[in-house]
C-alpha atoms as a PDB file:
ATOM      1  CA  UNK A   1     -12.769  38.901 -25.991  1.00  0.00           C
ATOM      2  CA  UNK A   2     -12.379  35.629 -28.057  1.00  0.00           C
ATOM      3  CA  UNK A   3      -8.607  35.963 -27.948  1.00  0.00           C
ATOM      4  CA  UNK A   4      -8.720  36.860 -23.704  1.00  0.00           C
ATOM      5  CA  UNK A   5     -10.626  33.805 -23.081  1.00  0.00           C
ATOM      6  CA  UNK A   6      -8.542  31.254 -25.403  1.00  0.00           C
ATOM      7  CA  UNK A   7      -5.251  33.439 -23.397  1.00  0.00           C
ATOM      8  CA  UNK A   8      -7.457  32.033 -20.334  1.00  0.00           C
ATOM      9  CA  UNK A   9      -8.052  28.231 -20.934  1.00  0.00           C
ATOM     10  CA  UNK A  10      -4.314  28.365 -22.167  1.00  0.00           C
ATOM     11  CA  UNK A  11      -2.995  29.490 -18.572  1.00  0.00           C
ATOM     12  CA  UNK A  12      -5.206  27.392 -16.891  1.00  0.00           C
ATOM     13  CA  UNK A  13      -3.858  24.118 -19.246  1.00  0.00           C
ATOM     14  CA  UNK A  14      -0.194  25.685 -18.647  1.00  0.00           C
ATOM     15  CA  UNK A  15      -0.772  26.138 -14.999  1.00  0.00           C
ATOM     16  CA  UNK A  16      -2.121  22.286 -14.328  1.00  0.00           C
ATOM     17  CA  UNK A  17      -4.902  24.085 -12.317  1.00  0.00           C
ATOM     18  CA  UNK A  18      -7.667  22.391 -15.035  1.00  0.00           C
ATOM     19  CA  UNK A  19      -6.057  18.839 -15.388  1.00  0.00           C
ATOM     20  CA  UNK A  20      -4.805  18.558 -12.203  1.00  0.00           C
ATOM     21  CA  UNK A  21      -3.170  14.683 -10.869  1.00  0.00           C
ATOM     22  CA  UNK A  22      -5.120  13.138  -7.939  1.00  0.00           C
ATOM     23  CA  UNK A  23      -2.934  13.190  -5.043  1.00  0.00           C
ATOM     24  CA  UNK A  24      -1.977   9.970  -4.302  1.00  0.00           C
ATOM     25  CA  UNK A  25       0.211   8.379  -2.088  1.00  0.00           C
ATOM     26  CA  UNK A  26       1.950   5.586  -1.796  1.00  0.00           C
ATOM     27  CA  UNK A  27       4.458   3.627   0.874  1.00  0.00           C
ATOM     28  CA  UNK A  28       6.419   0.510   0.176  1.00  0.00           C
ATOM     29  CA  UNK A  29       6.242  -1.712   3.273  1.00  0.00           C
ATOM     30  CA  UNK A  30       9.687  -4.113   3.656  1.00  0.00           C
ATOM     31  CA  UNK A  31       9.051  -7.499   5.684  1.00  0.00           C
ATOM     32  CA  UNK A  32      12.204  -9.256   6.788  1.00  0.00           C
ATOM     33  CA  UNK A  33      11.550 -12.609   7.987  1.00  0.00           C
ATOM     34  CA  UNK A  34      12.821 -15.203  10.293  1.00  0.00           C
ATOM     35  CA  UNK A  35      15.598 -17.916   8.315  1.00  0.00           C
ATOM     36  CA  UNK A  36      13.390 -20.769   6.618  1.00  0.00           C
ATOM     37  CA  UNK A  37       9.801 -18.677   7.506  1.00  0.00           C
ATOM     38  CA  UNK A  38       9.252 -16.090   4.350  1.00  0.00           C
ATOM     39  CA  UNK A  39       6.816 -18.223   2.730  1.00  0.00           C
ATOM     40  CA  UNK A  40       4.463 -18.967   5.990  1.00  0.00           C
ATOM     41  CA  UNK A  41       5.033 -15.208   6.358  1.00  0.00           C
ATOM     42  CA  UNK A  42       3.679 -14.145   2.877  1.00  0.00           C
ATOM     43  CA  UNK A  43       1.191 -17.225   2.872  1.00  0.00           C
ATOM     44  CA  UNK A  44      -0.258 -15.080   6.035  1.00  0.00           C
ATOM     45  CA  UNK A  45      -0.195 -11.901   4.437  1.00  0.00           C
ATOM     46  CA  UNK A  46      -1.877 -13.726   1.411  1.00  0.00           C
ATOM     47  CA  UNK A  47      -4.977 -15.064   3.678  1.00  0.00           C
ATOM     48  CA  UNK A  48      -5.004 -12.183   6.581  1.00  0.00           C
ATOM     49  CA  UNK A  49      -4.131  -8.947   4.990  1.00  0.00           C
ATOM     50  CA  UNK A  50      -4.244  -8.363   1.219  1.00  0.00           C
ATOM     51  CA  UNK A  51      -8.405  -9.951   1.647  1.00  0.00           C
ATOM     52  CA  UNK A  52      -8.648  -6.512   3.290  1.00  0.00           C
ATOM     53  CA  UNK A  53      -6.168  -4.184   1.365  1.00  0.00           C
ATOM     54  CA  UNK A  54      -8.597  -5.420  -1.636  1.00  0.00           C
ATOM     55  CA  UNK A  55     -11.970  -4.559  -0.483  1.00  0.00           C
ATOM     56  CA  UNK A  56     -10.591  -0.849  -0.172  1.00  0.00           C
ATOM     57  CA  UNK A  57      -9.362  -1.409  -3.626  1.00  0.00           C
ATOM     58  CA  UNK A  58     -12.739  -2.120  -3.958  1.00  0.00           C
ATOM     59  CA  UNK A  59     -13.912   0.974  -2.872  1.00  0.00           C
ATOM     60  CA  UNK A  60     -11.672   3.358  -4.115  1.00  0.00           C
ATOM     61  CA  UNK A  61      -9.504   4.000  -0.546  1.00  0.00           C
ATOM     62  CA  UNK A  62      -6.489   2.070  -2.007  1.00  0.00           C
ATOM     63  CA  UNK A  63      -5.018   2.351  -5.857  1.00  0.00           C
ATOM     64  CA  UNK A  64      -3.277  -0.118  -6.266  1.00  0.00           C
ATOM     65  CA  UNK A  65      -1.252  -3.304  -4.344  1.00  0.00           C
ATOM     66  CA  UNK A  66       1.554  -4.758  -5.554  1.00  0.00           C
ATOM     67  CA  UNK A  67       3.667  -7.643  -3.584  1.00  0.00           C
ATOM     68  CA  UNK A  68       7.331  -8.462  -4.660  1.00  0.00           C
ATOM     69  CA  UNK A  69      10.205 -10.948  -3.203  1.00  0.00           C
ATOM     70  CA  UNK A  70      13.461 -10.162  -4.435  1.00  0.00           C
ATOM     71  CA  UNK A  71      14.759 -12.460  -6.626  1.00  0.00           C
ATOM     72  CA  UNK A  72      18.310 -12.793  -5.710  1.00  0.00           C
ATOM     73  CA  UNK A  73      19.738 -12.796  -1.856  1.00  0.00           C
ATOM     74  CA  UNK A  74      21.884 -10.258  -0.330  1.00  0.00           C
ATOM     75  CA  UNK A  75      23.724  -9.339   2.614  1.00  0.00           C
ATOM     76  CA  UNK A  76      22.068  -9.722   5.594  1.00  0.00           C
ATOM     77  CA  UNK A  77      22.247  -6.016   6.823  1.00  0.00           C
ATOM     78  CA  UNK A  78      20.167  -5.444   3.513  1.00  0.00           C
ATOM     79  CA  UNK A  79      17.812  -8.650   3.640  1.00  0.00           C
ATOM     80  CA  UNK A  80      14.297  -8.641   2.891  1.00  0.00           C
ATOM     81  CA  UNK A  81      12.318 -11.077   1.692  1.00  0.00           C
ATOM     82  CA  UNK A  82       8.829  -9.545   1.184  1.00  0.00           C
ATOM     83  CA  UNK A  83       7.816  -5.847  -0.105  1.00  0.00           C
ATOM     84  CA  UNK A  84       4.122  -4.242  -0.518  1.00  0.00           C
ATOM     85  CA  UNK A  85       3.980  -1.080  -2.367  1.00  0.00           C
ATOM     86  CA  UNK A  86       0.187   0.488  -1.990  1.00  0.00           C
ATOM     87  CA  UNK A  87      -0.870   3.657  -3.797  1.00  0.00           C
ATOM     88  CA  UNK A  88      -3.756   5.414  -1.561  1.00  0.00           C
ATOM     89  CA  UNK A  89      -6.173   7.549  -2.683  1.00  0.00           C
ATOM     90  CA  UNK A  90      -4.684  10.233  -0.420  1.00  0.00           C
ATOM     91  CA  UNK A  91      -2.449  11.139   2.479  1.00  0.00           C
ATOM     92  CA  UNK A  92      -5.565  10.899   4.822  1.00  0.00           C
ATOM     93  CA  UNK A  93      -6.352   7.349   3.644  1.00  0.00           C
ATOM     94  CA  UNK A  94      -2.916   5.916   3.873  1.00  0.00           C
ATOM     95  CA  UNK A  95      -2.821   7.413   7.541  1.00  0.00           C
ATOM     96  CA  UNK A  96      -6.352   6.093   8.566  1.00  0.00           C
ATOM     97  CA  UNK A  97      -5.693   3.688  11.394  1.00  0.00           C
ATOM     98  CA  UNK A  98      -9.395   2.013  10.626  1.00  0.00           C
ATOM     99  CA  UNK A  99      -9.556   2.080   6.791  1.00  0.00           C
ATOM    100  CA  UNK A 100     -10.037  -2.048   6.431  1.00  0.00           C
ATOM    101  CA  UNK A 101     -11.343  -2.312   9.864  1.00  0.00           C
ATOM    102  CA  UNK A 102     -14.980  -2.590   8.164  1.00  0.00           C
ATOM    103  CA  UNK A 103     -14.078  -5.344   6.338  1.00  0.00           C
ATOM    104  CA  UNK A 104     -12.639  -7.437   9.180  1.00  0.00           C
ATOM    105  CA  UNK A 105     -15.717  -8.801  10.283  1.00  0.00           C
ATOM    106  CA  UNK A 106     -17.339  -9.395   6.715  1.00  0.00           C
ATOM    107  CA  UNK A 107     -14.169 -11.072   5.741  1.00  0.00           C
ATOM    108  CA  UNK A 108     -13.456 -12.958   8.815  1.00  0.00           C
ATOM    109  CA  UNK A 109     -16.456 -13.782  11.548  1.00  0.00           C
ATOM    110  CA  UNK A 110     -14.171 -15.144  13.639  1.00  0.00           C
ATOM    111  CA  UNK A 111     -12.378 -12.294  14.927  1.00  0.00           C
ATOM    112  CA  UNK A 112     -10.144 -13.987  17.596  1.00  0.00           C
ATOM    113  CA  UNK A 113      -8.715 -16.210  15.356  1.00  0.00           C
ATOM    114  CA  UNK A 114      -7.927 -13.662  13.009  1.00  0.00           C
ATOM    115  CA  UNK A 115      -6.248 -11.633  15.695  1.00  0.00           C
ATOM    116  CA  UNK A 116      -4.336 -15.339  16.911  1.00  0.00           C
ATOM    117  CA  UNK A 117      -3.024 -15.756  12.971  1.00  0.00           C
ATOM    118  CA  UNK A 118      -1.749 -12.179  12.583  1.00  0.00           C
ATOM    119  CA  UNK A 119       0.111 -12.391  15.909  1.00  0.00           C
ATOM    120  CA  UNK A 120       1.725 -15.636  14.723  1.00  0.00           C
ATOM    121  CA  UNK A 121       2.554 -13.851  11.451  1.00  0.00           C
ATOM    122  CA  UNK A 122       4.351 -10.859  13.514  1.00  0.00           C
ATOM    123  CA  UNK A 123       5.674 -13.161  15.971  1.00  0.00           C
ATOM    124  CA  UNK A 124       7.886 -14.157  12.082  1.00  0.00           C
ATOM    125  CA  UNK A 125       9.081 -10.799  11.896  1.00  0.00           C
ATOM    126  CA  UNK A 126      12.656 -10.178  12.478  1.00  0.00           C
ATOM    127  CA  UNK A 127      12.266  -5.983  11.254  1.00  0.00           C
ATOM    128  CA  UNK A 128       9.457  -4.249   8.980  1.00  0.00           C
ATOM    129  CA  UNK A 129       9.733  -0.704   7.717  1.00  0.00           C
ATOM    130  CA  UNK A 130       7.385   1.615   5.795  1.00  0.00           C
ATOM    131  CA  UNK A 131       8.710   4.075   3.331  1.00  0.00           C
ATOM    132  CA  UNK A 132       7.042   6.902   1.537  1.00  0.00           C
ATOM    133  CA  UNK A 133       7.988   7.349  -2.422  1.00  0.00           C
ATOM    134  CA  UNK A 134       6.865   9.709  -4.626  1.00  0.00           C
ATOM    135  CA  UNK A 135       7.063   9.101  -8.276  1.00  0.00           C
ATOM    136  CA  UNK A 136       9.815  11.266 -10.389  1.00  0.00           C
ATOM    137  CA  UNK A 137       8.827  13.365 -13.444  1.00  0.00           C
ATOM    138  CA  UNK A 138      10.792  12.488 -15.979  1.00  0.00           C
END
């Protein structure tokens, strides 16, 4: 009996059924920018968007955030000049058209204005695409 039930917590180890991952999910977001406007772009993003991506840090919705530039320039086919990677908590989360949308009005009382600065900070835009990556096991 000893030997069935150490046979049992064995499988389950084996089988990843006991210490199971969370099942997150994560998408890199690419921002390419008008010539001479990638700073007022990420300044934006800085005062608009990340306030919000961070209170569902805050509450466990969102994993992690992490903003890059690239350091060096390329072609322009291949240009981009701002990248967000955030993990979700989930699939559902990641998909949720109104996961910050409860912060908008703590964060920002003036909700017009708000919408005014993120139009100005699309209005930059030149192309944006989302990806989905999922991490390797090495």
């Amino acid at each position: 009996m000893k030997h069935a039930l150490l046979l049992s917590v064995a499988v389950l180890i084996c089988s990843g059924v006991w210490a199971q991952r969370p099942e997150y999910f994560t998408v890199e977001s690419y921002y390419k920018v008008k010539w001479g406007y990638a700073d007022e772009f990420i300044r934006l993003w800085k005062t608009n968007h990340y306030p919000l991506l961070k209170k569902a840090l805050e509450n466990g919705d969102v994993i992690s955030i992490k903003a890059e530039t690239p350091r060096f320039h390329s072609g322009e086919e291949t240009r981009w000049d701002f990248r967000v990677t955030v993990t979700f908590k989930n699939v559902e989360k990641a998909f949720d058209e109104d996961l910050v949308t409860p912060y908008k009005k703590q964060l920002f009382p003036d909700l017009e204005a708000l919408a005014r600065s993120e139009q100005h900070r699309f209005e930059l835009l030149l192309a944006h695409w989302d990806i989905e990556t999922a991490e390797l096991q090495l």
